[in-house]
C-alpha atoms as a PDB file:
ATOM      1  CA  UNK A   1       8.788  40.259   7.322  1.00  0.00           C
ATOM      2  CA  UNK A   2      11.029  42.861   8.946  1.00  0.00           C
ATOM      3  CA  UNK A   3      13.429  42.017  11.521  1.00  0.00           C
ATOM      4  CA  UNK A   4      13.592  44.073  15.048  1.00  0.00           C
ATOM      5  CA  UNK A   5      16.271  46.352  13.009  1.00  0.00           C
ATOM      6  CA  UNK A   6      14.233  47.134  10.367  1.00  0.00           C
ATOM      7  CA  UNK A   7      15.706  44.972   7.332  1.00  0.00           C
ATOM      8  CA  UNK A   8      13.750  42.797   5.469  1.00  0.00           C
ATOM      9  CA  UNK A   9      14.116  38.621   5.782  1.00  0.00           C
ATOM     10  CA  UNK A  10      15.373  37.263   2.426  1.00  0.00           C
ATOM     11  CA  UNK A  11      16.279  33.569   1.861  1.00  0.00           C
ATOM     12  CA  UNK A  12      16.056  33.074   5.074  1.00  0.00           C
ATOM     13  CA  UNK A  13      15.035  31.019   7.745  1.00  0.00           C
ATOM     14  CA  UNK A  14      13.106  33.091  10.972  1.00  0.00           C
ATOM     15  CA  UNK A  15      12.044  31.627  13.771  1.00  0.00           C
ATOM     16  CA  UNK A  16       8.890  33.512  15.328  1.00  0.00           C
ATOM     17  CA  UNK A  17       7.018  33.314  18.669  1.00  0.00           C
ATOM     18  CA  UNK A  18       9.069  29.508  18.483  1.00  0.00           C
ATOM     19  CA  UNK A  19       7.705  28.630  14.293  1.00  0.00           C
ATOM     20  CA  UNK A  20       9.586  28.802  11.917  1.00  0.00           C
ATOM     21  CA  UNK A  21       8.651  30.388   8.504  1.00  0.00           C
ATOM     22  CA  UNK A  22      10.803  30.855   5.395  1.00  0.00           C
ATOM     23  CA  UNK A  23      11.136  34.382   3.820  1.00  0.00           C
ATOM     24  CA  UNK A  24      12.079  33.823  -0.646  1.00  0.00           C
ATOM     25  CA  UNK A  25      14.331  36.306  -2.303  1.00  0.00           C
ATOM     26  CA  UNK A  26      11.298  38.859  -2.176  1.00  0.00           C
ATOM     27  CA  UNK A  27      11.232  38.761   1.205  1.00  0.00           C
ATOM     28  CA  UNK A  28       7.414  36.713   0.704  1.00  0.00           C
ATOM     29  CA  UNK A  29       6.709  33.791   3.185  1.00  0.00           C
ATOM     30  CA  UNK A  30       6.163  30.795   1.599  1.00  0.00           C
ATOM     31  CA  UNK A  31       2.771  28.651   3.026  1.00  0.00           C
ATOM     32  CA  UNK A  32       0.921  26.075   1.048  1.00  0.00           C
ATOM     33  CA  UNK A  33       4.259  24.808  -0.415  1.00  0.00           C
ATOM     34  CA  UNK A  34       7.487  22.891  -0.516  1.00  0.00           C
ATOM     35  CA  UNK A  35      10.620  23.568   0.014  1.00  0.00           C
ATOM     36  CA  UNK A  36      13.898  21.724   0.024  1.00  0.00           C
ATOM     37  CA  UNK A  37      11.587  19.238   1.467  1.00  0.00           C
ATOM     38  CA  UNK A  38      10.606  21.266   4.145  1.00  0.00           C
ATOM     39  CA  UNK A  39       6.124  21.790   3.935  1.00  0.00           C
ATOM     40  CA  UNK A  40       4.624  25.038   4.671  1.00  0.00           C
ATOM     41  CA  UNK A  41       0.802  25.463   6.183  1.00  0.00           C
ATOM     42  CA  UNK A  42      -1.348  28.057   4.846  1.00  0.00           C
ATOM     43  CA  UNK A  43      -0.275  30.589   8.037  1.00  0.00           C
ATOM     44  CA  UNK A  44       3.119  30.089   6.462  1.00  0.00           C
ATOM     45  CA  UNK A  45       4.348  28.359   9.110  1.00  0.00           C
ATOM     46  CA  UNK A  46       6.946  25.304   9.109  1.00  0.00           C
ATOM     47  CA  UNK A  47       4.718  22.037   9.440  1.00  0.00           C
ATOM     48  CA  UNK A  48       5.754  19.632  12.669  1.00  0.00           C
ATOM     49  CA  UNK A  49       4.621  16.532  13.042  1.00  0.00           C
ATOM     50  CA  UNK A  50       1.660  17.418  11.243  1.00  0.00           C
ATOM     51  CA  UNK A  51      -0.607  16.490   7.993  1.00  0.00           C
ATOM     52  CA  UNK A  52      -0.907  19.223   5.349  1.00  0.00           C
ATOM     53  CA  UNK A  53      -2.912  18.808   1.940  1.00  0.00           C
ATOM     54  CA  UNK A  54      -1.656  20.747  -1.197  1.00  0.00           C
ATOM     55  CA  UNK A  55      -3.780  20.953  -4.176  1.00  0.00           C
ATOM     56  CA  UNK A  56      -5.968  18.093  -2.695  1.00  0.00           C
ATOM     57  CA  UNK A  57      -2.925  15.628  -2.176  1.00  0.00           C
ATOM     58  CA  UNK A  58      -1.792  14.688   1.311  1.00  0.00           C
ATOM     59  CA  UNK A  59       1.571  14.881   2.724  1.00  0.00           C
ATOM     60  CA  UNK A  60       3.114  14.181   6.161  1.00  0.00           C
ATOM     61  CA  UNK A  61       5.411  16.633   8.106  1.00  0.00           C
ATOM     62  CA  UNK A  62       7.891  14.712   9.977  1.00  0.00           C
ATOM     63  CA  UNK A  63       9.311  16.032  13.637  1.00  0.00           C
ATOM     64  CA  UNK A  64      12.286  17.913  11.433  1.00  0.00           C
ATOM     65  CA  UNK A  65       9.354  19.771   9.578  1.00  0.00           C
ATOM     66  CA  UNK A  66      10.878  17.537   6.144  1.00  0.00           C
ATOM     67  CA  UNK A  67       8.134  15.500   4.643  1.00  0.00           C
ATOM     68  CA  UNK A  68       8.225  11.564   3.927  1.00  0.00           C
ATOM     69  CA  UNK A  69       9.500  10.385   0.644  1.00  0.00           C
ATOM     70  CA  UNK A  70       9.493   6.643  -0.643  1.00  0.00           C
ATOM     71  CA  UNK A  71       8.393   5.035   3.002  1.00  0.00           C
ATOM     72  CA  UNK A  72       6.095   3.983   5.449  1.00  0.00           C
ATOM     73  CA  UNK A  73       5.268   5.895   8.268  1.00  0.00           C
ATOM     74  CA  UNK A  74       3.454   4.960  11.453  1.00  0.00           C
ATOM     75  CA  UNK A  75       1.883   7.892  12.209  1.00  0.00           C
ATOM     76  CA  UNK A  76      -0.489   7.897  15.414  1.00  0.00           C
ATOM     77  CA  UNK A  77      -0.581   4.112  15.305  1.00  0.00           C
ATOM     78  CA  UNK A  78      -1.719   3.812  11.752  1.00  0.00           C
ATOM     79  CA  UNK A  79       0.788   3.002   8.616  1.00  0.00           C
ATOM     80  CA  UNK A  80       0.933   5.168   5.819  1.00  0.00           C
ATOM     81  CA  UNK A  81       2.832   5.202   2.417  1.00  0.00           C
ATOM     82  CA  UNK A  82       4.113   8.253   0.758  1.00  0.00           C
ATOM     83  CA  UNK A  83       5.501   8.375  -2.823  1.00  0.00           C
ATOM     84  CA  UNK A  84       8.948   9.771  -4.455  1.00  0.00           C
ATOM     85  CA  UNK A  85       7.248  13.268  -4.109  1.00  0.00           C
ATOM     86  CA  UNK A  86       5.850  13.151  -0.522  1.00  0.00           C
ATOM     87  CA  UNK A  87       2.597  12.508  -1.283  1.00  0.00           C
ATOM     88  CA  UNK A  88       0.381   9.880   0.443  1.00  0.00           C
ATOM     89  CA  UNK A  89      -0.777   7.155  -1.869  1.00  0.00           C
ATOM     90  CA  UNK A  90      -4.445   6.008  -1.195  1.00  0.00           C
ATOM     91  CA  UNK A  91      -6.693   2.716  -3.127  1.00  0.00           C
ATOM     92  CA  UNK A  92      -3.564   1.026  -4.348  1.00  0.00           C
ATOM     93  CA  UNK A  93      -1.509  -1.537  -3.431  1.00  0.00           C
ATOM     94  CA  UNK A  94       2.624  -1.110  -2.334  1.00  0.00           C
ATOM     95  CA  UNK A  95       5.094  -4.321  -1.990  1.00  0.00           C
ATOM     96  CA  UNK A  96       2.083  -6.336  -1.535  1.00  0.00           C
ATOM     97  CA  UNK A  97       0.330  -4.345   1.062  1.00  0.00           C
ATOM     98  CA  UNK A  98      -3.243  -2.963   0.399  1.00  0.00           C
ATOM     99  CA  UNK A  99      -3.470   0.803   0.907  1.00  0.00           C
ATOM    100  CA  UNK A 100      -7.072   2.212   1.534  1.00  0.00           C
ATOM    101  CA  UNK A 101      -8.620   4.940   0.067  1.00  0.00           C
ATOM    102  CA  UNK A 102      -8.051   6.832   3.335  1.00  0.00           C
ATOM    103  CA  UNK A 103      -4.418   6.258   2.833  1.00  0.00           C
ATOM    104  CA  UNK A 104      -4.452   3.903   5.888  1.00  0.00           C
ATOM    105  CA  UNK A 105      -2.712   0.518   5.242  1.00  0.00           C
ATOM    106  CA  UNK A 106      -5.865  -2.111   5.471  1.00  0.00           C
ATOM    107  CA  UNK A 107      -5.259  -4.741   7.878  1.00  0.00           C
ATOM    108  CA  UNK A 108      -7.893  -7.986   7.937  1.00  0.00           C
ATOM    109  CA  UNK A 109     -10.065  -5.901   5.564  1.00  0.00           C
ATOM    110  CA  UNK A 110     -11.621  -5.974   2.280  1.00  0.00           C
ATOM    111  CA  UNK A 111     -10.905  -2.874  -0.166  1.00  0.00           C
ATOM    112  CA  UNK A 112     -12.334  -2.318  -3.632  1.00  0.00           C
ATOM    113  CA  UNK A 113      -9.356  -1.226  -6.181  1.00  0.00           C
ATOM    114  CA  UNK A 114     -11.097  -0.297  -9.690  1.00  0.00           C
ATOM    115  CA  UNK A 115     -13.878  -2.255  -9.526  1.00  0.00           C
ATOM    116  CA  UNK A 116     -11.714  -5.344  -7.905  1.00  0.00           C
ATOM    117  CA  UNK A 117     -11.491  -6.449  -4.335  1.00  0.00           C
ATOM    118  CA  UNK A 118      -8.470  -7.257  -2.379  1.00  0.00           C
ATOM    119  CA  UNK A 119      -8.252  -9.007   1.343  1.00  0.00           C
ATOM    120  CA  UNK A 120      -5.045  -7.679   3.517  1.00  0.00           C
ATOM    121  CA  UNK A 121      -4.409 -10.069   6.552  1.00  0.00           C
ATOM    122  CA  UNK A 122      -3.227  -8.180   9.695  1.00  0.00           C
ATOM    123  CA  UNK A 123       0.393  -7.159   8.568  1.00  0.00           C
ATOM    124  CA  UNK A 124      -1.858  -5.389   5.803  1.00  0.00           C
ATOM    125  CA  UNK A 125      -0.487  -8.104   2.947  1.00  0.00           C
ATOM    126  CA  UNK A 126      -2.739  -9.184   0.144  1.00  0.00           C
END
């Protein structure tokens, strides 16, 4: 990316058309990647509030563009669980809450975890 006076972005942050993108030390915009915690879409643009999947693994951009690491998040009403590296867990179980393969945490619902089945009352605890 060049700036208006010509000189290439390099590790640097540029904000464009209000997105931001991140230009490496080749001047190349990173998409489809992490970065200091910050996620990148394919487009290359700085994910907001928004899901983006990586190599077929999930991960939640937070309002700040950073994704979630080792918590819950309530995202559009729904609690989800996101490991050390960001990504969302799915068909396991966390502290005692059942976490469905959609990622969703179950609540007063049956889900099948290698070949067993679990029952999470309505604060999604087994």
């Amino acid at each position: 990316y060049a700036t208006a006076s010509g000189k290439i972005s390099r590790n640097k942050w540029e904000k464009i058309e209000d997105v931001w993108y991140y230009f490496n030390k080749d001047g190349v915009m990173l998409s489809r990647t992490i970065y200091n915690d910050y996620i990148f879409q394919g487009s290359g643009a700085m994910a907001e509030n928004a899901w983006v999947k990586i190599s077929d693994k999930w991960y939640y951009a937070t309002a700040s563009g950073k994704i979630s690491r080792n918590k819950w998040e309530k995202i559009e009403g729904v609690w989800y669980y996101f490991d050390k590296n960001g990504i969302m867990l799915s068909n396991t179980i966390v502290d005692g809450y059942l976490i469905k393969g959609n990622g969703a945490m179950a609540e007063n619902d049956w889900v099948k975890i290698s070949d067993k089945w679990y029952y999470a009352t309505a604060s999604g605890k087994i």
